[in-house]
N, C-alpha and C. Protein backbone atom coordinates (compact mmCIF):
# COMPACT_ATOMS: atom_id res chain seq x y z
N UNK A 1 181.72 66.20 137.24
CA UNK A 1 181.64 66.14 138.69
C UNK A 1 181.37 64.69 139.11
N UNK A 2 182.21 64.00 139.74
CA UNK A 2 181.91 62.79 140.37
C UNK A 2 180.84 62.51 141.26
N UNK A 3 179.99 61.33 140.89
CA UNK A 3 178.44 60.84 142.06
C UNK A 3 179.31 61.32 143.98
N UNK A 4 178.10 61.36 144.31
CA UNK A 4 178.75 61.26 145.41
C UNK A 4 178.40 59.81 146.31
N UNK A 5 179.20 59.71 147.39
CA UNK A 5 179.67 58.50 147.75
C UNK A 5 178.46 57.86 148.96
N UNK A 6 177.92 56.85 148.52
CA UNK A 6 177.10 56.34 150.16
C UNK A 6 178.08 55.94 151.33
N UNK A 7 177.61 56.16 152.53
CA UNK A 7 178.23 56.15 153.62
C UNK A 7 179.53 57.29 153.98
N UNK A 8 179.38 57.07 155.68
CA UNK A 8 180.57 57.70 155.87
C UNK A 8 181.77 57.85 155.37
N UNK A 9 182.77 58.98 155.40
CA UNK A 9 184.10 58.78 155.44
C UNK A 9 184.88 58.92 156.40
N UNK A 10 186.03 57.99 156.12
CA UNK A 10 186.95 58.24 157.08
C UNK A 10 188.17 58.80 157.62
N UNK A 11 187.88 59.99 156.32
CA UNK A 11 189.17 60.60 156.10
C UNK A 11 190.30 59.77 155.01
N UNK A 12 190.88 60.33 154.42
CA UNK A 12 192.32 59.63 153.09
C UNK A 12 191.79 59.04 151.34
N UNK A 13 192.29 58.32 151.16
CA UNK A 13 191.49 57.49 149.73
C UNK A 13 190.98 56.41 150.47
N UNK A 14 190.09 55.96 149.57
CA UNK A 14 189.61 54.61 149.29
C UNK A 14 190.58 53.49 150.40
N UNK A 15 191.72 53.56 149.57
CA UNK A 15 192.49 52.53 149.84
C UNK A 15 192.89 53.12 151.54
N UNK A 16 192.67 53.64 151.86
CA UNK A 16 193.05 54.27 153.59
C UNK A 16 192.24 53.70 154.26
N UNK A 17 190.76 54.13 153.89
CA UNK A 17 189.71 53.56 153.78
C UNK A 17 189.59 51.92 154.50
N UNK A 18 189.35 51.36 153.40
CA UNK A 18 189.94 49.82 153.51
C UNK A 18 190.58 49.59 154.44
N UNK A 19 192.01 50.38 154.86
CA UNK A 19 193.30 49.73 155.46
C UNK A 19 192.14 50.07 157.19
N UNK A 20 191.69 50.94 157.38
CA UNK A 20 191.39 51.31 158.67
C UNK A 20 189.82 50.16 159.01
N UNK A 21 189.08 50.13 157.95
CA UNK A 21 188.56 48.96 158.58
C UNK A 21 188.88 47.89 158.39
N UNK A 22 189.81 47.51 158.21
CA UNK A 22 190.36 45.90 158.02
C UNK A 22 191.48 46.14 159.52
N UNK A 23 192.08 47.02 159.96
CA UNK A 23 192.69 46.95 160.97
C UNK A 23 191.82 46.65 162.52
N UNK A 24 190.65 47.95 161.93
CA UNK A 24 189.90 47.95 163.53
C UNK A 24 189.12 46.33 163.85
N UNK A 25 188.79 45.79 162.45
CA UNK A 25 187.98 44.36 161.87
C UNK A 25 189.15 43.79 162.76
N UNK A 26 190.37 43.70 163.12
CA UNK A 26 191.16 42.72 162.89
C UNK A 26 191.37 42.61 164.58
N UNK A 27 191.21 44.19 165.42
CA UNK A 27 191.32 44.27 166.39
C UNK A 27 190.15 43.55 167.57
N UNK A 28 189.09 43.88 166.78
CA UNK A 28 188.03 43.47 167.32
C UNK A 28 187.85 41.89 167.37
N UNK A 29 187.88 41.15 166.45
CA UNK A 29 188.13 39.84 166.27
C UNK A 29 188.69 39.59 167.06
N UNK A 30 190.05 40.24 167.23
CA UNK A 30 191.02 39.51 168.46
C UNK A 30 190.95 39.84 170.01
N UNK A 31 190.66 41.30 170.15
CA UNK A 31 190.55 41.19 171.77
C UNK A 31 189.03 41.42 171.71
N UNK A 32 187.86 41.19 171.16
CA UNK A 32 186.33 40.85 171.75
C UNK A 32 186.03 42.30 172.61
N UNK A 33 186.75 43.23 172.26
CA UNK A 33 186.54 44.83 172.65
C UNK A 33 187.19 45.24 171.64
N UNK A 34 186.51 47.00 171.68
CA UNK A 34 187.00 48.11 170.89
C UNK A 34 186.92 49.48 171.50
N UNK A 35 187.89 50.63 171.44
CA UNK A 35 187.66 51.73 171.80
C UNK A 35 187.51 52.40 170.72
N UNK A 36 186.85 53.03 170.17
CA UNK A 36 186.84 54.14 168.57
C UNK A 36 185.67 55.31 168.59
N UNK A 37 185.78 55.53 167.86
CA UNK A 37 184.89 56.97 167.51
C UNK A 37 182.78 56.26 166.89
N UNK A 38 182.44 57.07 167.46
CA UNK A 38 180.76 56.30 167.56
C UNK A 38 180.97 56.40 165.64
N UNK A 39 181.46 57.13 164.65
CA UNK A 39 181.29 57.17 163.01
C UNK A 39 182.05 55.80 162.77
N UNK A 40 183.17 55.52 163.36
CA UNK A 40 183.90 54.24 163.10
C UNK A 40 183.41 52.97 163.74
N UNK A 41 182.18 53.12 164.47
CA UNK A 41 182.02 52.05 164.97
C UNK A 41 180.66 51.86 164.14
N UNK A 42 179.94 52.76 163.48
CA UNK A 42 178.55 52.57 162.61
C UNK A 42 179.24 52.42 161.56
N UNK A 43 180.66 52.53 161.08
CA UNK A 43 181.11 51.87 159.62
C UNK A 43 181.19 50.55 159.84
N UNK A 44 182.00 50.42 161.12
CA UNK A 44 182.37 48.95 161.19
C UNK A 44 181.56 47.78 161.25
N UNK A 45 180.31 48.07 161.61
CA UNK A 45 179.10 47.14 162.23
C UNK A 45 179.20 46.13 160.94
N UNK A 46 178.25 47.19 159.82
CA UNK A 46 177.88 45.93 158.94
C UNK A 46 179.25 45.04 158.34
N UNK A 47 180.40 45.84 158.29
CA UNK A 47 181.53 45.12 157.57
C UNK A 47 181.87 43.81 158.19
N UNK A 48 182.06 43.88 159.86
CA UNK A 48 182.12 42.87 160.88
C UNK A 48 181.20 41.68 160.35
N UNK A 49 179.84 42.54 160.25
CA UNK A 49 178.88 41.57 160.12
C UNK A 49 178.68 40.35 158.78
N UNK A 50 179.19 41.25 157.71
CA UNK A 50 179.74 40.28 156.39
C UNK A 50 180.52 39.22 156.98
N UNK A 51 181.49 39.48 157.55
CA UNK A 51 183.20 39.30 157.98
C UNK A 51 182.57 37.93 158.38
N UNK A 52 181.69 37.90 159.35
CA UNK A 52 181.26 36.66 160.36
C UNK A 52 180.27 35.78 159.89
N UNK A 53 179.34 36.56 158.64
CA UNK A 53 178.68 35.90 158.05
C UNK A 53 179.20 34.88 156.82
N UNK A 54 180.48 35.18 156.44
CA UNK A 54 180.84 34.46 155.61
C UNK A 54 181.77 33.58 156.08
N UNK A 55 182.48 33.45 157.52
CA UNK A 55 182.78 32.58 158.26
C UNK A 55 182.22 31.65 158.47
């Protein structure tokens, strides 16, 4: 039986995963707004927050 996983999901594999916060990451960056779901926006926080910290 596989561990189970920390944090939300977002529905698909892994790699879906990835593709959806690197898109919404990409949206936000560019227009400085977002419309999404309150689960996609508590995934996105800390990822953003890497994103800008390593900028």
């Amino acid at each position: 039986m596989p561990a189970p996983r920390k944090g939300k999901r977002l529905g698909g594999s892994p790699q879906h995963q990835a593709k959806i916060l690197s898109n919404l990451a990409a949206s936000l960056i560019e227009s400085e707004a977002l419309t999404t779901t309150v689960t996609k926006a508590k995934v996105l926080r800390p990822y953003v927050e890497k994103l800008i910290t390593k900028a």
